[in-house]
Structures are given as C-alpha cells and as structure tokens.
Protein backbone atom coordinates (compact mmCIF):
# COMPACT_ATOMS: atom_id res chain seq x y z
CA UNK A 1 37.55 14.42 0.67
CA UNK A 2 41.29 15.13 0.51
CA UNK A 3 43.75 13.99 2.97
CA UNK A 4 44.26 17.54 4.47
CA UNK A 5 40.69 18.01 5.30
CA UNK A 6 39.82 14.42 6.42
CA UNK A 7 42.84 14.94 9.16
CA UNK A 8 41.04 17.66 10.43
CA UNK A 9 38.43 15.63 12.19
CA UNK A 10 41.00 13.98 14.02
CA UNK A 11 43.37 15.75 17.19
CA UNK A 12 45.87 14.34 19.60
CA UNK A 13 46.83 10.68 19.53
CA UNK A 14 44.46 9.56 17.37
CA UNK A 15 45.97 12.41 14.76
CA UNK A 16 49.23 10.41 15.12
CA UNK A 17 47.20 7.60 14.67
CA UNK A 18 45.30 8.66 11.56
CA UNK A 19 48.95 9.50 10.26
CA UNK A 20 50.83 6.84 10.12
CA UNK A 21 48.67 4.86 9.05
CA UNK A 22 47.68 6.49 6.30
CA UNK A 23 51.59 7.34 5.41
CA UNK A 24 52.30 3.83 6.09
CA UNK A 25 49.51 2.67 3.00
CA UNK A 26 50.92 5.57 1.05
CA UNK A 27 54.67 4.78 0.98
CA UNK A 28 54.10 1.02 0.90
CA UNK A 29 51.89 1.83 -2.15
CA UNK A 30 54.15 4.35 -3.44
CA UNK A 31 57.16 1.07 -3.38
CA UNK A 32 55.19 -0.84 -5.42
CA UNK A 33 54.40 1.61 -8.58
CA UNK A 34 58.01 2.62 -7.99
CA UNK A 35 58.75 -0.98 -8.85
CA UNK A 36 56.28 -0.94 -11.33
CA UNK A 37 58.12 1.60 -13.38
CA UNK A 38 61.55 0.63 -12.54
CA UNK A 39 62.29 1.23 -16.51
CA UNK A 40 61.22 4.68 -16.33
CA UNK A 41 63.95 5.67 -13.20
CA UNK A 42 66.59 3.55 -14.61
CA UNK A 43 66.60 5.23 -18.39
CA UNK A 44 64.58 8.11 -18.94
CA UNK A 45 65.02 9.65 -15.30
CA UNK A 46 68.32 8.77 -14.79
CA UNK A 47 69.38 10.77 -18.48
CA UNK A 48 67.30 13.88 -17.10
CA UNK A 49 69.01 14.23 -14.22
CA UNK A 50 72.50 13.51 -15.43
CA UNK A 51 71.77 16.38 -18.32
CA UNK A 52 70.92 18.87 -15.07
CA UNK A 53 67.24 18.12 -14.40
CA UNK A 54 67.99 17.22 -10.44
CA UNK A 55 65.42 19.95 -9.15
CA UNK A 56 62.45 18.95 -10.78
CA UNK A 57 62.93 15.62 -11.95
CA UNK A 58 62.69 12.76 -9.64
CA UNK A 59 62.21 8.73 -9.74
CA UNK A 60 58.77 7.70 -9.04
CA UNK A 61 59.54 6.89 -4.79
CA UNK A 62 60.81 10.21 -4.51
CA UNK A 63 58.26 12.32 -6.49
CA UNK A 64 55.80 10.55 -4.41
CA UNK A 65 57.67 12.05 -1.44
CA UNK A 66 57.59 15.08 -2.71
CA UNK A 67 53.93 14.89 -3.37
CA UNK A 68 53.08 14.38 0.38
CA UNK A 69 55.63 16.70 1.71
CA UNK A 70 53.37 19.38 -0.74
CA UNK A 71 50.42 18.58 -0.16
CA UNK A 72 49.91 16.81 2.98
CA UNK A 73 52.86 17.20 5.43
CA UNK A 74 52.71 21.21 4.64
CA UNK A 75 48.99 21.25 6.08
CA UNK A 76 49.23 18.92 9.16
CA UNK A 77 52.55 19.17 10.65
CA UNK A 78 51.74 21.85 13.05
CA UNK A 79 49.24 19.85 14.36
CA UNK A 80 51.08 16.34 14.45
CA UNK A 81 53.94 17.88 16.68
CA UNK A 82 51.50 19.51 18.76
CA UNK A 83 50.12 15.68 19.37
CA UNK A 84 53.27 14.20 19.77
CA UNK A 85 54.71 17.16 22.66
CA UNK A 86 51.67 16.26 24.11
CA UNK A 87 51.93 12.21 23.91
CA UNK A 88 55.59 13.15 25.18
CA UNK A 89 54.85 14.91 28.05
CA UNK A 90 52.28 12.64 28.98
CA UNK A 91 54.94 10.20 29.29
CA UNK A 92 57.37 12.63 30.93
CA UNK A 93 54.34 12.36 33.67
CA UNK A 94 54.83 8.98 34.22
CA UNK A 95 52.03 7.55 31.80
CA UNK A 96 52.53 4.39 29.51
CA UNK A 97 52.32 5.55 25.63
CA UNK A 98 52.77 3.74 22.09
CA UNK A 99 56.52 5.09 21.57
CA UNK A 100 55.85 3.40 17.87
CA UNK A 101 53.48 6.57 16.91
CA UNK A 102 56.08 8.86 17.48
CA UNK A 103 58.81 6.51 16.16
CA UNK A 104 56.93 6.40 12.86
CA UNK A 105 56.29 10.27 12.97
CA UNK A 106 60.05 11.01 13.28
CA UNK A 107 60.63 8.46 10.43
CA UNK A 108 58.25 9.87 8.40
CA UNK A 109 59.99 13.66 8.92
CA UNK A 110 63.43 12.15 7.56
CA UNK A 111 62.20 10.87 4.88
CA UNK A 112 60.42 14.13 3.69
CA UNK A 113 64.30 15.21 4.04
CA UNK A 114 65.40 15.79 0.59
CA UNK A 115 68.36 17.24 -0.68
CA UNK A 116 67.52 20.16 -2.95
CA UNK A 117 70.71 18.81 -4.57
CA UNK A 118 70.17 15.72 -5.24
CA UNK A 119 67.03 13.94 -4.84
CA UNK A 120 68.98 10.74 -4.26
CA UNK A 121 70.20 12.07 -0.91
CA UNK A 122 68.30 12.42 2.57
CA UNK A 123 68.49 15.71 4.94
CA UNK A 124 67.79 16.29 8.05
CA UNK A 125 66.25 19.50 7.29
CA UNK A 126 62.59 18.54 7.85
CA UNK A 127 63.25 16.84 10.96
CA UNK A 128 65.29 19.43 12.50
CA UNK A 129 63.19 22.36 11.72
CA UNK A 130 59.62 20.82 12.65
CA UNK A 131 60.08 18.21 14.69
CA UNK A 132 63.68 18.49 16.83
CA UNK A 133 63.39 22.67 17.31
CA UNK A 134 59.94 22.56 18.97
CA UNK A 135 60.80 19.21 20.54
CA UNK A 136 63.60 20.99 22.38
CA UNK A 137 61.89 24.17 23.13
CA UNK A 138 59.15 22.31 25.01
CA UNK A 139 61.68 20.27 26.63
CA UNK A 140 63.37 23.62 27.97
CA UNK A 141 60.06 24.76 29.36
CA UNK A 142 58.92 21.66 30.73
CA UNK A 143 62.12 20.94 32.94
CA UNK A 144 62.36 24.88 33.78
CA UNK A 145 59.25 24.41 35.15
CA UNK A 146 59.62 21.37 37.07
CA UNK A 147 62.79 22.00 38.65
CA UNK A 148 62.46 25.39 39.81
CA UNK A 149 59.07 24.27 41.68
CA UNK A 150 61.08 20.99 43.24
CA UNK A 151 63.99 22.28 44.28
CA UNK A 152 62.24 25.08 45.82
CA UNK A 153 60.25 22.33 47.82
CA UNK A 154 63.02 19.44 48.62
CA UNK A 155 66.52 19.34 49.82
CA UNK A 156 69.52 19.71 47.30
CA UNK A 157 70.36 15.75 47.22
CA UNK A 158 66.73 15.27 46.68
CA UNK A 159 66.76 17.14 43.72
CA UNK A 160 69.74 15.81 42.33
CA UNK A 161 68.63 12.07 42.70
CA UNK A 162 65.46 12.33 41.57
CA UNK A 163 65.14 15.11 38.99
CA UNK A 164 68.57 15.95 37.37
CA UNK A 165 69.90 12.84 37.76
CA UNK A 166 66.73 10.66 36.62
CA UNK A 167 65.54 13.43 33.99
CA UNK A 168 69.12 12.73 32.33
CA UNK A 169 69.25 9.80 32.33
CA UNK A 170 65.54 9.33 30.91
CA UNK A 171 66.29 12.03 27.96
CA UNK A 172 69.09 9.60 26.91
CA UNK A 173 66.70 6.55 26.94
CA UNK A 174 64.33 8.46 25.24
CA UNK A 175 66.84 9.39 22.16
CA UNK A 176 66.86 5.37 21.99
CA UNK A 177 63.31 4.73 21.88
CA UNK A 178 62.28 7.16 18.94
CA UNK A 179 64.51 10.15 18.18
CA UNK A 180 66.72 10.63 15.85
CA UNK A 181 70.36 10.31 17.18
CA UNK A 182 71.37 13.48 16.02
CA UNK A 183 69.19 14.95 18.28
CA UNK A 184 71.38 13.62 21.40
CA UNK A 185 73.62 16.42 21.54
CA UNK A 186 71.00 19.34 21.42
CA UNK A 187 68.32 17.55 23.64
CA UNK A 188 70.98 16.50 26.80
CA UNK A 189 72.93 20.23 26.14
CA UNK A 190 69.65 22.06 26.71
CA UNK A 191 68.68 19.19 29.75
CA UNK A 192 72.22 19.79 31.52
CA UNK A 193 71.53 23.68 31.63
CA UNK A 194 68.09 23.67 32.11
CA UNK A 195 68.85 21.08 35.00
CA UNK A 196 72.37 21.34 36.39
CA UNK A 197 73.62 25.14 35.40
CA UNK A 198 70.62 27.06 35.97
CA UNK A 199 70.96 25.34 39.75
CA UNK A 200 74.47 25.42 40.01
CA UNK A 201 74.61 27.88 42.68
CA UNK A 202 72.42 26.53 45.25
CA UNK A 203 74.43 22.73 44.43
CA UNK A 204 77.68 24.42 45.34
CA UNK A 205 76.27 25.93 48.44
CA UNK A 206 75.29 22.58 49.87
CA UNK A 207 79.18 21.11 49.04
CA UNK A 208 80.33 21.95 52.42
CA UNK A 209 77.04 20.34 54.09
CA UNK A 210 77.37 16.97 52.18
CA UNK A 211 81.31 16.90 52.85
CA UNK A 212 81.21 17.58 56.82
CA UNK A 213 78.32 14.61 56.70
CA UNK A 214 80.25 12.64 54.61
CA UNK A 215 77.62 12.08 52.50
CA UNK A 216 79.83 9.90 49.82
CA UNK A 217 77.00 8.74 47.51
CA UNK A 218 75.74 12.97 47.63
CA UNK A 219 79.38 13.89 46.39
CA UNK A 220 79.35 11.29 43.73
CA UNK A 221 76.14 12.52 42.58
CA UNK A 222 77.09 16.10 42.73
CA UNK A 223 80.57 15.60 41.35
CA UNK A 224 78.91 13.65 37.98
CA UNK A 225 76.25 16.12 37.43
CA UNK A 226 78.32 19.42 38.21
CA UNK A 227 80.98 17.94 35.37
CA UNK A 228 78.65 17.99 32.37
CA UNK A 229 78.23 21.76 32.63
CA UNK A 230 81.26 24.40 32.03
CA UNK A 231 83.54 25.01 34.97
CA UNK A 232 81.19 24.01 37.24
CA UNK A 233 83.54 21.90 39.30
CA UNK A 234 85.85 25.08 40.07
CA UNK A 235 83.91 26.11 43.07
CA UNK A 236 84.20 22.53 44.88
CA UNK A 237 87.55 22.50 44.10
CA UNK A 238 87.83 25.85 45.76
CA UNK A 239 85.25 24.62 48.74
CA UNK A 240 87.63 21.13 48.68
CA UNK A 241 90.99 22.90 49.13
CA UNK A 242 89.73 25.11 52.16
CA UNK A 243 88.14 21.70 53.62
CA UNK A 244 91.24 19.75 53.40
CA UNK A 245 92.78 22.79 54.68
CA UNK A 246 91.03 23.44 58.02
CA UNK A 247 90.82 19.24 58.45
CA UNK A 248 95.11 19.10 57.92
CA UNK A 249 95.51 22.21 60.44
CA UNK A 250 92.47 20.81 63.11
CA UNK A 251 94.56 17.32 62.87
CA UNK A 252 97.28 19.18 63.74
CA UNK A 253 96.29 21.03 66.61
CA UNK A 254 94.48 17.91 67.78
CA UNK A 255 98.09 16.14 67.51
CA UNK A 256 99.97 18.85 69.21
CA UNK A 257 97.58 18.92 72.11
CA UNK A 258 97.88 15.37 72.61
CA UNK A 259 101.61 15.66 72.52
CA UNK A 260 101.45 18.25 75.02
CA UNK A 261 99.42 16.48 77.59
CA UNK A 262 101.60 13.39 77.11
CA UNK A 263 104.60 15.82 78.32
CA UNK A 264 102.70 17.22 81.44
CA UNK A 265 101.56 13.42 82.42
CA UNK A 266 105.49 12.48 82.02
CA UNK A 267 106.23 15.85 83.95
CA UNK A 268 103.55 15.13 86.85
CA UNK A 269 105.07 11.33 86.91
CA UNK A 270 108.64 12.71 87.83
CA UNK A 271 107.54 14.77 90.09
CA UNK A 272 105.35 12.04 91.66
CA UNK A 273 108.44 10.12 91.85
CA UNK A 274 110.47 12.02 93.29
CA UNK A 275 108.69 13.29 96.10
CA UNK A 276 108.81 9.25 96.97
CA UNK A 277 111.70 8.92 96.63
C-alpha cells in the first residue's frame, strides 16, 4: 500500500501525526543516500545543470523532494491543512495542543518550495499557497465570528481588553511558535481589520464615555489599538479637540463666576462697613 492510500485511514491530529513522521523517516533517509552519492551531485549533476538541465535535473536531496511533493504532498495536503485549522482553532479555544505537529507541517511546506529556477533555491510558494492563504482565510472567519457575537454582548472596554487586545497579541505569539515569519504581516493585517476596523465605529462612539470617566487605562487601550488601523485616530482627535474645548470654556466660566462672587462679597463688606461706621 502506497503512502497516499495508507494516509487515508488516518484524519485530524493523528493525520498530522501519521505525517511527520513518516516525512521525518523519509527526508532523514533521503540525507543519507544523498550522502551516499555525493559523487554523482558534485560531477555529473553539477555539469547537467551548468549546460541548462536546471528543470529536470536535480541532486539526489532535491529529486527526493520533488518525488514527495508529486506524489505524496499533491494527494494529502488538502486534508493536512484541514487538520491543522482544526488543531489551531482548538487552541484558539483555549485547549493545550502539540505546536511541534504543526511546526513540522509548516517546515515540511517550505521545503517542498522549490525554485523552478534553480533547484538549489527555496520558495515560499508552497507554503503561501496551501498553507498561509487558507490559514488566513479561516483566521478572518473565526475572529469575524467571535467578535461580532462579543461585542454585541459586553461593553466596548470589555471587548477591547479581552478580544482585540488579547487576540493580537496571541496571533503574534503564535507567528513565534510555528509559522513562518513571513506570514506576520498578512496574519496581524487581516487580525487588525477583522478586529479593530470592522469595530471602529462603535470604539469611537464610546471616546467621549471613557474620557468624561477618566478611564486612563480605557484610553490607552483604545489609543494603541485604534493606531494600527488607517486614520482611525482622526475621530478622537476630533472628539479630543471639542473635549478640551468645552473643559477650557467650563473652567472659564467656573473662574469668572468665582471672580464675580468674590466682587459682590467685597461689595456687601463695604457696605457692611459703612453702615457702622
């Protein structure tokens, strides 16, 4: 039984499972008969591809690549990202998984990475198209979900504490643990609108709540999320001016009054005096 078809009677983790181990024996394997022919790459391989062979003509490491990416990646990798958006999520839930599994898988997807133009190189094509693309569609639809149903359930600083805020900041810890870093940028870019932008509106509106509470550990938290999306500190700049505004001219007023009863008191003192004199 092939590869392919014994992979079938596996699903989920143990998929992953099944996976890496068996790429693990393959590539360590395919090191060793790599070294075995170390003659072959270093004469006869190395004068095909410097006369123009580079597309079909590989040293023995990469043909074995090439070999798995053809006829084993090609038939499970649907169902090995499948497993791993599911071990994700589960974690996203607040369960302990093996991070390794999926740290191998994403290993395993650069490596299948070869450049069409030289077979020496690595891409990130593999990784990006079947791995990062999905991983970041799910993301999208995972948060959408989630933050639309708590926000519509808890108060504004609620929701920025303990969704935008801690979602962020556990998408960048989760970049360290087993992504690839190239897939910072795309993963926190879709997080901060998903997030932050698609809520924008009802953040702003609670600006003028947080400020007349002066709710300084709210503002922080509003301030540092609103500034990772596009203009959206313009409104509470806006909000801020006409704040500082009304506070400068109540002051005022509040100054002026006091002034004024400080003239009456001296005015009802004279008189006072006078009439005992």
């Amino acid at each position: 039984m092939s590869l392919p078809q014994e992979s079938e009677g596996y699903m989920d983790e143990s998929l992953l499972q099944y996976y890496t181990k068996q790429w693990s024996k393959y590539t360590s394997a395919s090191g060793y008969v790599h070294h075995v022919f170390r003659y072959l790459n270093r004469h006869w391989v190395k004068r095909e591809i410097e006369e123009g062979r580079k597309n079909d003509v590989f040293d023995v490491y990469t043909l074995a690549l090439v070999s798995w990416k053809n006829h084993m990646f090609v038939h499970v990798q649907h169902n090995v990202m499948t497993a791993v958006l599911k071990l994700i999520e589960r974690q996203r839930n607040g369960e302990s998984i093996e991070t390794g599994l999926i740290k191998s898988i994403v290993e395993s997807f650069v490596s299948l990475g070869l450049d069409d133009n030289d077979s020496s190189k690595l891409n990130l094509e593999v990784y990006k198209k079947f791995f990062e693309e999905p991983f970041v569609r799910d993301t999208e639809v995972y948060y959408k979900t989630e933050s639309e149903k708590f926000i519509s359930e808890n108060s504004v600083p609620d929701y920025m504490k303990k969704v935008a805020e801690f979602r962020l900041a556990e998408e960048e810890s989760r970049v360290q643990m087993y992504l690839h870093q190239t897939t910072h940028k795309p993963l926190i870019t879709k997080c901060e609108a998903v997030l932050v932008k698609n809520h924008a509106e009802v953040v702003w509106e609670e600006f003028q709540n947080l400020l007349d509470s002066d709710k300084q550990e709210d503002l922080h938290r509003m301030y540092s999320l609103l500034a990772r999306i596009p203009d959206g500190l313009d409104p509470l700049r806006t909000r801020f001016e006409a704040h500082v505004r009304r506070a400068g001219l109540s002051a005022i007023e509040k100054i002026a009054d006091t002034q004024q009863d400080a003239k009456e008191g001296a005015k009802e003192s004279e008189t006072v005096v006078s009439f005992v004199a």
